[in-house]
Protein backbone atom coordinates (compact mmCIF):
# COMPACT_ATOMS: atom_id res chain seq x y z
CA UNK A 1 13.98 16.33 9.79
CA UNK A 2 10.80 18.96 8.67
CA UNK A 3 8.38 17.43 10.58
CA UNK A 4 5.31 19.01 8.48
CA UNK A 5 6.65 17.59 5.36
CA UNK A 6 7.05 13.51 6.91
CA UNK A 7 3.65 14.54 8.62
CA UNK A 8 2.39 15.60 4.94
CA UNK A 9 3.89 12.55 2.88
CA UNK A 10 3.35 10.24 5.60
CA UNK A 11 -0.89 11.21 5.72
CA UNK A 12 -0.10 10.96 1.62
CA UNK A 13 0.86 7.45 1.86
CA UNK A 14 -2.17 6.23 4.59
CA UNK A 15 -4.63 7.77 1.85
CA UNK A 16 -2.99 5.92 -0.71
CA UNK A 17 -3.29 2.52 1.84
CA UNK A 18 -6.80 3.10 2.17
CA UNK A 19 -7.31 3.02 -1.16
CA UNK A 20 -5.32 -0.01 -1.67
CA UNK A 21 -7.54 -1.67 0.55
CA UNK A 22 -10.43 -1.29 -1.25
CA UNK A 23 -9.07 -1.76 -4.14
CA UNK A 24 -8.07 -4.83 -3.50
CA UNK A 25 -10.74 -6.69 -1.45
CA UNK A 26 -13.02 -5.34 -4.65
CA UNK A 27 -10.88 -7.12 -7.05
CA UNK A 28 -10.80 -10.08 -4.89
CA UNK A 29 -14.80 -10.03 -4.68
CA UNK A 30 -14.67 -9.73 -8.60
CA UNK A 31 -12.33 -11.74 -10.05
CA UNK A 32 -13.77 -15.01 -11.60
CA UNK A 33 -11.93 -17.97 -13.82
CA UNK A 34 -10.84 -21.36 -13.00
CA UNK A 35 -8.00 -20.72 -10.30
CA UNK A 36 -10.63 -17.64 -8.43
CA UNK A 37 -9.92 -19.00 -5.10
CA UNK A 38 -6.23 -19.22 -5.09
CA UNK A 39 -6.12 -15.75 -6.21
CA UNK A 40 -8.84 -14.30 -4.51
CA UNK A 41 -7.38 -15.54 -1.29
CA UNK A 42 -3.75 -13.83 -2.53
CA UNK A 43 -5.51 -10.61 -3.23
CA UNK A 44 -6.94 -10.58 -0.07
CA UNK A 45 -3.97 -11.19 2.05
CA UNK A 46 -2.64 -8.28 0.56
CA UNK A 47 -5.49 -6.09 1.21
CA UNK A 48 -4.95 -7.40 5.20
CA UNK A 49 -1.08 -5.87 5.10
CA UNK A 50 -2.52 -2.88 3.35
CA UNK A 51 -4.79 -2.41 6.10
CA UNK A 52 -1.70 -2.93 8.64
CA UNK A 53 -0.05 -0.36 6.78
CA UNK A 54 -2.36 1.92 7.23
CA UNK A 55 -2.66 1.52 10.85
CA UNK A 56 0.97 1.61 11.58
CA UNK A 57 1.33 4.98 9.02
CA UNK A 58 -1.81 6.10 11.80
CA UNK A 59 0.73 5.14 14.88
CA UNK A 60 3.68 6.79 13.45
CA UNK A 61 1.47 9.85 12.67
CA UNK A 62 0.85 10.11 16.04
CA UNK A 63 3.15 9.74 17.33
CA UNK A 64 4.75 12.50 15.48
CA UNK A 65 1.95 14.58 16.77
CA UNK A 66 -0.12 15.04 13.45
CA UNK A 67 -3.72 13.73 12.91
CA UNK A 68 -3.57 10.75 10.79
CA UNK A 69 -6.00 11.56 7.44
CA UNK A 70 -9.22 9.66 6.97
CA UNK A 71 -9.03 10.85 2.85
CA UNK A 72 -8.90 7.73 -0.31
CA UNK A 73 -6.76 8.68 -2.82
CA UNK A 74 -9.42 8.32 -5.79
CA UNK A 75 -7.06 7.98 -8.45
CA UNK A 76 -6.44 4.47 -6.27
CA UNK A 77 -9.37 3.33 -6.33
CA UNK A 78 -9.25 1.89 -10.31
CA UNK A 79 -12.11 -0.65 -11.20
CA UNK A 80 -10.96 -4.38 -13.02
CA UNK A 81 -12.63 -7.08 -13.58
CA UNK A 82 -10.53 -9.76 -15.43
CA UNK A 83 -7.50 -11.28 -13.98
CA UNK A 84 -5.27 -9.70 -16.98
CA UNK A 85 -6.34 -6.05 -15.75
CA UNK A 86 -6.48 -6.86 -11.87
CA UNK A 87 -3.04 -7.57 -12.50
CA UNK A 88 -1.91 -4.68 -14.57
CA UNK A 89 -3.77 -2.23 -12.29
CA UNK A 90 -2.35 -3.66 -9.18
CA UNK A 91 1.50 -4.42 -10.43
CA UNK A 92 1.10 -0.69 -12.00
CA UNK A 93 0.05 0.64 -7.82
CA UNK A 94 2.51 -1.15 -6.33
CA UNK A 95 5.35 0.51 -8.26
CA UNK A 96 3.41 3.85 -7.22
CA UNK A 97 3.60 2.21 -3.77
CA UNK A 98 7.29 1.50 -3.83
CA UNK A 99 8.04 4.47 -5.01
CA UNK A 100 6.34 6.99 -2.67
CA UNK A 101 8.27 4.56 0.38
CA UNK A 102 11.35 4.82 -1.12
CA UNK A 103 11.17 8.90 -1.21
CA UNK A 104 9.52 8.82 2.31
CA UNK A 105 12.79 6.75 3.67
CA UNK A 106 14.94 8.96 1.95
CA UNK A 107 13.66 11.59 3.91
CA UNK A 108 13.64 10.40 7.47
CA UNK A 109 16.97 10.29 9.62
CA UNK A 110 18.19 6.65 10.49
CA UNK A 111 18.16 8.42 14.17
CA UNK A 112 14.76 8.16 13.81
CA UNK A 113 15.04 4.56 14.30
CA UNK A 114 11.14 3.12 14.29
CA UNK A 115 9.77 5.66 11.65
CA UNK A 116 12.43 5.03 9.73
CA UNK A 117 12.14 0.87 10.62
CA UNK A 118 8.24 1.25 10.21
CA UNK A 119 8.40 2.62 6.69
CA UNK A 120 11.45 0.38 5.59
CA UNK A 121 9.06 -2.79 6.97
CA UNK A 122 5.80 -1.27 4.51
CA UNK A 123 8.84 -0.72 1.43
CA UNK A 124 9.47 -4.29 2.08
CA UNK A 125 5.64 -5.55 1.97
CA UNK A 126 5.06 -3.80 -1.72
CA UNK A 127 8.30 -5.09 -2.82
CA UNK A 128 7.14 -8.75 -1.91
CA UNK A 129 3.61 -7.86 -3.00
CA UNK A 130 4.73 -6.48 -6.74
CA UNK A 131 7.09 -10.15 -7.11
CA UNK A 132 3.70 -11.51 -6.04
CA UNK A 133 1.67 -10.09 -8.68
CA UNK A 134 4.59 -10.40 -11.40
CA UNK A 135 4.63 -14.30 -10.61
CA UNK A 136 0.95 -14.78 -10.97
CA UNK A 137 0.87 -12.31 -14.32
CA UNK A 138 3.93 -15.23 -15.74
């Protein structure tokens, strides 16, 4: 395992959480239309397991020795105001999302049993959070 390179893709991925955050405790601020709450509350929750994400990315950091990033990704951080593009933007970020995990498990050694478990838990959060966007976009 090249330590430098998880260490690099894994600070990648907590400035990409970060972001996600934001992004989505903005849209949940923004959004307005008849069924706000429901939604609002849905786009929260997944801001709060962004936010864990981001934490447990700092642990594993850490605990690799590296120094966990404190960077947004900007090109994250994309404004919407209307449920139609809250949805696009966010279904669009989790894909990003899903992908980045994907290549970061790839890369780690089973061996490595709770990086590899923390990442494969996150991979299994967006997955759950993109069928959660899909099903309110139907």
């Amino acid at each position: 395992m090249d330590r430098e390179k998880i260490l690099t893709v894994l600070n990648k991925a907590l400035a990409q959480e970060h972001a996600c955050f934001i992004r989505y405790k903005t849209h949940a601020a923004v959004i307005t239309g008849p069924y706000v709450k429901p939604i609002s509350e849905q786009l929260d929750e997944i801001a709060e397991d962004e936010e864990r994400h981001a934490r447990d990315l700092r642990d594993r950091i850490t605990g690799l020795g590296g120094t966990p990033t404190m960077e947004v990704t900007e090109a994250d951080l994309i404004p919407a105001v209307t449920l139609e593009e809250i949805l696009r933007v966010n279904i669009e970020e989790e894909k990003k999302a899903i992908a980045l995990y994907q290549e970061i498990l790839d890369m780690i050694p089973r061996e490595q049993r709770l990086l590899y478990e923390t990442i494969e838990h996150i991979l299994q959060d967006e997955q759950e959070h993109l069928e959660e966007l899909q099903r309110l976009q139907s």
